[in-house]
N, C-alpha and C. Protein backbone atom coordinates (compact mmCIF):
# COMPACT_ATOMS: atom_id res chain seq x y z
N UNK A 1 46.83 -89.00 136.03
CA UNK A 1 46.42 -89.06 137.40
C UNK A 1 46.30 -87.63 137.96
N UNK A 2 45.21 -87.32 138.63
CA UNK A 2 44.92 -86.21 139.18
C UNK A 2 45.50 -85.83 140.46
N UNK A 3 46.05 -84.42 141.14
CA UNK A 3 46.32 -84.56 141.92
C UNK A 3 45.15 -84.24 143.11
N UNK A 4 45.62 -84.89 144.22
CA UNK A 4 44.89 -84.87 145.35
C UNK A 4 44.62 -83.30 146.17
N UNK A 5 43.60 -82.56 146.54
CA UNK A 5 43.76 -80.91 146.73
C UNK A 5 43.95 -81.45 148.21
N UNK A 6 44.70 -80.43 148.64
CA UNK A 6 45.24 -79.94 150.30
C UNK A 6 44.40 -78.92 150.49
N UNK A 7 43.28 -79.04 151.32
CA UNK A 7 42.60 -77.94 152.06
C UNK A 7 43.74 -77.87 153.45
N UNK A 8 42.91 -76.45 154.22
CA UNK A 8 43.13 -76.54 155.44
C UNK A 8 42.54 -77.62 156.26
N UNK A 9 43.27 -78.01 157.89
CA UNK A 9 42.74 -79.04 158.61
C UNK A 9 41.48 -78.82 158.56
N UNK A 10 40.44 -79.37 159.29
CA UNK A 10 39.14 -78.80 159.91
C UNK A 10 39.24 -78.04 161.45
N UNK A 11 40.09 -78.50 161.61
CA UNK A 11 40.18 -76.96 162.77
C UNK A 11 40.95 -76.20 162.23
N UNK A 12 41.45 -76.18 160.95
CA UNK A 12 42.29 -74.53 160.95
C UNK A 12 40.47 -74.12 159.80
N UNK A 13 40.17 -74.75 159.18
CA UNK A 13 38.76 -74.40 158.29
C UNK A 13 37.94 -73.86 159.74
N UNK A 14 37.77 -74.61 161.01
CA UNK A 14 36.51 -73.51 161.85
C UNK A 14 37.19 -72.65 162.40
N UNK A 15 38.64 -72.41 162.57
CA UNK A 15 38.98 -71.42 163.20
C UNK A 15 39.38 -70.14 162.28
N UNK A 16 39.28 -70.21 161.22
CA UNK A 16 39.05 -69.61 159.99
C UNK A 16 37.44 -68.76 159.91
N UNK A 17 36.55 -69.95 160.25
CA UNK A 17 34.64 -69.21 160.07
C UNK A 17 35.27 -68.76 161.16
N UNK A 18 35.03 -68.73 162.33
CA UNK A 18 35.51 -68.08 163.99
C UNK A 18 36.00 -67.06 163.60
N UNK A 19 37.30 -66.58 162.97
CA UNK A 19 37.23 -65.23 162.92
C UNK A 19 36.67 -64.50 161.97
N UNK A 20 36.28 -64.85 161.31
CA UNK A 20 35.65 -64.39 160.33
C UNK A 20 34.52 -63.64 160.76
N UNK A 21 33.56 -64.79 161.70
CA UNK A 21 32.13 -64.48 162.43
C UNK A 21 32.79 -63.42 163.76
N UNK A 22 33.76 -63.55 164.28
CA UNK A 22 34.26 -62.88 165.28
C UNK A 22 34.09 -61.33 164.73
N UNK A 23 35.07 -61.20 163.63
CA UNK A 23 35.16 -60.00 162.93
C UNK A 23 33.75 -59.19 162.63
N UNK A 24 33.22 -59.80 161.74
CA UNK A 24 31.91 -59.53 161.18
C UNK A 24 30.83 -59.03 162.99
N UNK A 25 30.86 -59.75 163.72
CA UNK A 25 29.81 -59.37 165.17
C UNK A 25 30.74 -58.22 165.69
N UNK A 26 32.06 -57.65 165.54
CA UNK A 26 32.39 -56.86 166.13
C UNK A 26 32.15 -55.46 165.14
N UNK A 27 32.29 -55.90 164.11
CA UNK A 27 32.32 -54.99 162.92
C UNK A 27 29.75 -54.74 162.78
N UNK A 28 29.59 -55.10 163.45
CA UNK A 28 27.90 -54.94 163.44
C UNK A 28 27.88 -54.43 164.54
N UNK A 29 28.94 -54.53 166.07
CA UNK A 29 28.63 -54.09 166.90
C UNK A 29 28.32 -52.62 167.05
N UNK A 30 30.13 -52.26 166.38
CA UNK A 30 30.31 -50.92 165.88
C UNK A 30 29.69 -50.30 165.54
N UNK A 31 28.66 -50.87 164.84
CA UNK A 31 27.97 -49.69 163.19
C UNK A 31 26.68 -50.31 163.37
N UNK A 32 25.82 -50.74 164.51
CA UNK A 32 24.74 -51.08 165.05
C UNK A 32 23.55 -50.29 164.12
N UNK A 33 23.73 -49.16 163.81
CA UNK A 33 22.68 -47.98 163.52
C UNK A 33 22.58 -48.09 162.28
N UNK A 34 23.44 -48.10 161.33
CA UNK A 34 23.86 -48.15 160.54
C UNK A 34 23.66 -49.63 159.62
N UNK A 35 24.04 -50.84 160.41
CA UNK A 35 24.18 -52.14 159.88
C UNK A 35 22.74 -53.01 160.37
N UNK A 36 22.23 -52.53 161.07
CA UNK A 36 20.80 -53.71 161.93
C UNK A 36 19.31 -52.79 161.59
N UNK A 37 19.58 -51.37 161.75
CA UNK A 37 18.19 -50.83 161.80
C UNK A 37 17.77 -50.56 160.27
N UNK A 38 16.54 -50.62 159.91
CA UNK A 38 15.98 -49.90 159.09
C UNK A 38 16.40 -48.52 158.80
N UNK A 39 15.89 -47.69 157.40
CA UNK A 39 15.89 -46.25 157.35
C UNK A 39 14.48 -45.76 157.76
N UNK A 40 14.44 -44.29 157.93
CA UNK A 40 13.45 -43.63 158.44
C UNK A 40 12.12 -43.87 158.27
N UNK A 41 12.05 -44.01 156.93
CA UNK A 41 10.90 -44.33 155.93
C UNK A 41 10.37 -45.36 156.20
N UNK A 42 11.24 -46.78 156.10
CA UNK A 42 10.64 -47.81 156.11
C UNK A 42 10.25 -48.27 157.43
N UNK A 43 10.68 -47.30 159.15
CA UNK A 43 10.33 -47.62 160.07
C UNK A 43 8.89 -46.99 160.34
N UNK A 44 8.72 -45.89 159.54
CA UNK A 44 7.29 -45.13 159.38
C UNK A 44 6.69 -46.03 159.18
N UNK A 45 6.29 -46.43 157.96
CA UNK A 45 5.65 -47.52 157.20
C UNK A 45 5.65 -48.39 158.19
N UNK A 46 6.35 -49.35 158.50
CA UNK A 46 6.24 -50.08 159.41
C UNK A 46 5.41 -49.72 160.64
N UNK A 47 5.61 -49.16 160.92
CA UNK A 47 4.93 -48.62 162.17
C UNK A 47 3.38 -47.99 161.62
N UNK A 48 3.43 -47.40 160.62
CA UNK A 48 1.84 -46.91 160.33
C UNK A 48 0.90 -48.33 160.27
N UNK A 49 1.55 -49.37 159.42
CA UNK A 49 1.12 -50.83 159.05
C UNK A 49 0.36 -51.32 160.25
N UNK A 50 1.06 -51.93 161.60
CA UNK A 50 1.23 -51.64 162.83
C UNK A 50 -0.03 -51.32 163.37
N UNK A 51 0.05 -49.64 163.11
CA UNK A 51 -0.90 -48.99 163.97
C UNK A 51 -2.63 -48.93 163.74
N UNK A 52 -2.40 -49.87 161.85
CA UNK A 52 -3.75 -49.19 161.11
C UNK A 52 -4.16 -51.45 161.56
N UNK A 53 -3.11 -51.95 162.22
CA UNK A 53 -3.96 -53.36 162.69
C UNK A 53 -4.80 -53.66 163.67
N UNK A 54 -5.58 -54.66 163.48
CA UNK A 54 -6.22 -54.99 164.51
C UNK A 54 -5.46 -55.63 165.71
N UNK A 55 -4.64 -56.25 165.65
CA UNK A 55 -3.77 -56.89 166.81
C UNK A 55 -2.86 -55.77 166.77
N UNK A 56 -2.77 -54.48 167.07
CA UNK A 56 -2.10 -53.46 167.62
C UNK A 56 -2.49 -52.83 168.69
N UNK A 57 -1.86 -52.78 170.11
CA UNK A 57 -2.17 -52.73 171.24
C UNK A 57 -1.57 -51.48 171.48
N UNK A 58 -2.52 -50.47 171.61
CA UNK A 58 -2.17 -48.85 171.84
C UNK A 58 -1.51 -48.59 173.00
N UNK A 59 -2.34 -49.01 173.52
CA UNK A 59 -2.29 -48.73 175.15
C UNK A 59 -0.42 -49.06 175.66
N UNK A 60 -0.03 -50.07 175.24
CA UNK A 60 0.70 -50.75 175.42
C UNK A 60 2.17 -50.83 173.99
N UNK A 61 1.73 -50.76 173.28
CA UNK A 61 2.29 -50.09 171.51
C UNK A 61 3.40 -51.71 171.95
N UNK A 62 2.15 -52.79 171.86
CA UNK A 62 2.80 -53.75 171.33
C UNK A 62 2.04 -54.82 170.61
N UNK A 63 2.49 -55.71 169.86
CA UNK A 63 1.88 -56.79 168.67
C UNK A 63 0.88 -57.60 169.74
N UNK A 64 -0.10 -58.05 169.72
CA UNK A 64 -0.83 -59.29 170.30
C UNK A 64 -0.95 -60.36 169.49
N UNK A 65 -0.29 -60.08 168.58
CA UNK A 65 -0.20 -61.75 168.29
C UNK A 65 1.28 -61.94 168.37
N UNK A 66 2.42 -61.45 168.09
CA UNK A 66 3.92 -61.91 169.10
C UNK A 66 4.48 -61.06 170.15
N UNK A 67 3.15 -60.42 170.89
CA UNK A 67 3.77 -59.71 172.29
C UNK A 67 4.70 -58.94 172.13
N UNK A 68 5.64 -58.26 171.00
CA UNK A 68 6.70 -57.54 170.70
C UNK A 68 6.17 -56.21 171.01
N UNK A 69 7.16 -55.34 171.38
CA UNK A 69 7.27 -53.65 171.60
C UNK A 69 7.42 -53.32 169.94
N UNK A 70 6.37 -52.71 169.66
CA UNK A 70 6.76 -52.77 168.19
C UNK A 70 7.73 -51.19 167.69
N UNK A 71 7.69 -50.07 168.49
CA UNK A 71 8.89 -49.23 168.12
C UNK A 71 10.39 -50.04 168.47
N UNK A 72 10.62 -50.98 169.07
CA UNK A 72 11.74 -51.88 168.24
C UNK A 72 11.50 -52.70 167.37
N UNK A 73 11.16 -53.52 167.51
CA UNK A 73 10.79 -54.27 166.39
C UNK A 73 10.94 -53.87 165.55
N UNK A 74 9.24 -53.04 164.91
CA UNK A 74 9.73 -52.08 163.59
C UNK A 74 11.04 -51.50 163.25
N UNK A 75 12.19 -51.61 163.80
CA UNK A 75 13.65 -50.83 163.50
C UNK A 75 14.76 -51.83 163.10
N UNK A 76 14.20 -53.15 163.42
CA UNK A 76 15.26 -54.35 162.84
C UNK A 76 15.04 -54.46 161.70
N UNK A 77 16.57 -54.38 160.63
CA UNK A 77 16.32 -54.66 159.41
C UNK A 77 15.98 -55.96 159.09
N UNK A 78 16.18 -57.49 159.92
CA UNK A 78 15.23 -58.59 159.83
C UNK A 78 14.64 -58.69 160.49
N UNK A 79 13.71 -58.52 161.02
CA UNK A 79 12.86 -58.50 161.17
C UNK A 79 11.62 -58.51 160.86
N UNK A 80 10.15 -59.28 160.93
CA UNK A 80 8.93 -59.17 159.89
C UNK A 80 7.54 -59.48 160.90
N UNK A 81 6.38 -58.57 160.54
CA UNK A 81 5.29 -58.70 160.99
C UNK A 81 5.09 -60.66 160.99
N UNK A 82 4.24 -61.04 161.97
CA UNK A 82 3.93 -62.46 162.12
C UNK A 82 2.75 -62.42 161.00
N UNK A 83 1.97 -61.69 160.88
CA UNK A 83 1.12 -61.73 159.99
C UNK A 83 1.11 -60.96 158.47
N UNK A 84 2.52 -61.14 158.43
CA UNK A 84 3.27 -60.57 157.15
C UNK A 84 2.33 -59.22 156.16
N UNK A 85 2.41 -58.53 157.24
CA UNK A 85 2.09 -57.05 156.75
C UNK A 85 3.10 -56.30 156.90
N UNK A 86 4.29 -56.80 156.97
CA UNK A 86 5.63 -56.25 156.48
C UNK A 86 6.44 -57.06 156.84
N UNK A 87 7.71 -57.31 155.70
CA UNK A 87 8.64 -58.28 156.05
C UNK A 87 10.13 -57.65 156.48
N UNK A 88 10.75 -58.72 156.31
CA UNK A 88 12.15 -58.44 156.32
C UNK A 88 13.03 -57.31 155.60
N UNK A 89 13.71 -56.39 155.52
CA UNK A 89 14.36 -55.68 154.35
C UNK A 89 15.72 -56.54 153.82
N UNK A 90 14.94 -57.51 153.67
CA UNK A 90 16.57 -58.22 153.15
C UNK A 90 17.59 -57.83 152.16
N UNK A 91 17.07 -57.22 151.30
CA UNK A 91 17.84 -56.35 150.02
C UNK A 91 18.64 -55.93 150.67
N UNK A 92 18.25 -54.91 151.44
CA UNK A 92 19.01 -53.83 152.27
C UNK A 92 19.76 -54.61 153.89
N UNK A 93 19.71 -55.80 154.20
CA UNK A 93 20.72 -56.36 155.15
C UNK A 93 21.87 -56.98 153.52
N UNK A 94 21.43 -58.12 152.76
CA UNK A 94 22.14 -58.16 151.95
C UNK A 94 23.23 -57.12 151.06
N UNK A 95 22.41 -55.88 150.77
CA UNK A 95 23.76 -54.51 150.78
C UNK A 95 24.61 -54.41 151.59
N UNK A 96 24.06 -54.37 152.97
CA UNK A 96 24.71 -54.38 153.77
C UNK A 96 25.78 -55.32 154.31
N UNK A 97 25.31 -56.20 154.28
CA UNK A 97 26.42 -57.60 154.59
C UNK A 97 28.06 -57.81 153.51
N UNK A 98 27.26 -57.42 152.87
CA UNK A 98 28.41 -57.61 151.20
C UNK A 98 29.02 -56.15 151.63
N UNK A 99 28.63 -54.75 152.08
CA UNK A 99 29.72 -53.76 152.50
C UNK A 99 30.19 -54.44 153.62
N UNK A 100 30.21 -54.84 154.52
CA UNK A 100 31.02 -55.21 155.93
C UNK A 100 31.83 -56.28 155.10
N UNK A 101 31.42 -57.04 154.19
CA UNK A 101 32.79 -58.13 154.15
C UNK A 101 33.34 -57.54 153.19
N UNK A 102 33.13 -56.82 152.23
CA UNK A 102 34.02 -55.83 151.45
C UNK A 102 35.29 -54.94 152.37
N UNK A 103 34.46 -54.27 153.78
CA UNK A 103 35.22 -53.63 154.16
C UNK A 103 36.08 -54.45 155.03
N UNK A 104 35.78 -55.44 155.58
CA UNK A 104 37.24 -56.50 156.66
C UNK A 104 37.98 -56.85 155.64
N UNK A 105 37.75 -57.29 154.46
CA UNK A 105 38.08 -57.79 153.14
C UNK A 105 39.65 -56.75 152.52
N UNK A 106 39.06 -55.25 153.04
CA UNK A 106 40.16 -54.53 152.59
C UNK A 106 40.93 -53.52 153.95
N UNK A 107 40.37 -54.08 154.81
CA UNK A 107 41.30 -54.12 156.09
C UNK A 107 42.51 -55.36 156.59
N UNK A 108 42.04 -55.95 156.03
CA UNK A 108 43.15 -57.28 156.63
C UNK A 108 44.00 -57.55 155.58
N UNK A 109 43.42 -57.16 153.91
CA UNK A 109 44.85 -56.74 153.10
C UNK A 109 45.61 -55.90 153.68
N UNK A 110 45.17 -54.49 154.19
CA UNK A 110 46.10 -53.62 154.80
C UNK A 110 47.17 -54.35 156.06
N UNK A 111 47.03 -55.46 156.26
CA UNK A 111 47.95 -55.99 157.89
C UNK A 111 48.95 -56.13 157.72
């Protein structure tokens, strides 16, 4: 006979994601520059992409087909053209994500 596994309740399991997600939005708040934007390069690119479209609004330096300000835009690492002439840098949020839970990971051993 097998034994039966003991998880946590389901409120100690969401209050568990809760800090977890708590941690992680304070830990992106921090390091905003660092953890959300693109690098230099790929905001160029982005932005040259952008500038060489037809739905690129000079005057105004925003998308006409999703109304976005595109010098932000272009700087979110998810972020992606609607007409996918540039996407997401997900590689590079995924690096990123896996360092932030690496690093709470070896902060809360330290407690």
């Amino acid at each position: 006979m097998s034994e039966e596994k003991k998880y946590p309740s389901l409120f100690d399991q969401a209050k568990n994601l809760a800090g977890f997600s708590w941690e992680v939005m304070k830990y992106i708040h921090e390091h905003q520059g660092e953890v959300l934007f693109v690098t230099e390069d790929v905001y160029k690119e982005r932005i040259s992409m952008c500038r060489g479209c037809d739905k690129y609004d000079e005057m105004e330096n925003k998308c006409i087909e999703c109304g976005c300000y595109i010098p932000a835009k272009a700087r979110v690492v998810l972020d992606s053209c609607p007409l996918e002439k540039w996407t997401a840098d997900k590689a590079s949020w995924d690096e990123r994500f896996e360092k932030i839970t690496k690093e709470l990971d070896n902060s809360s051993e330290s407690l």
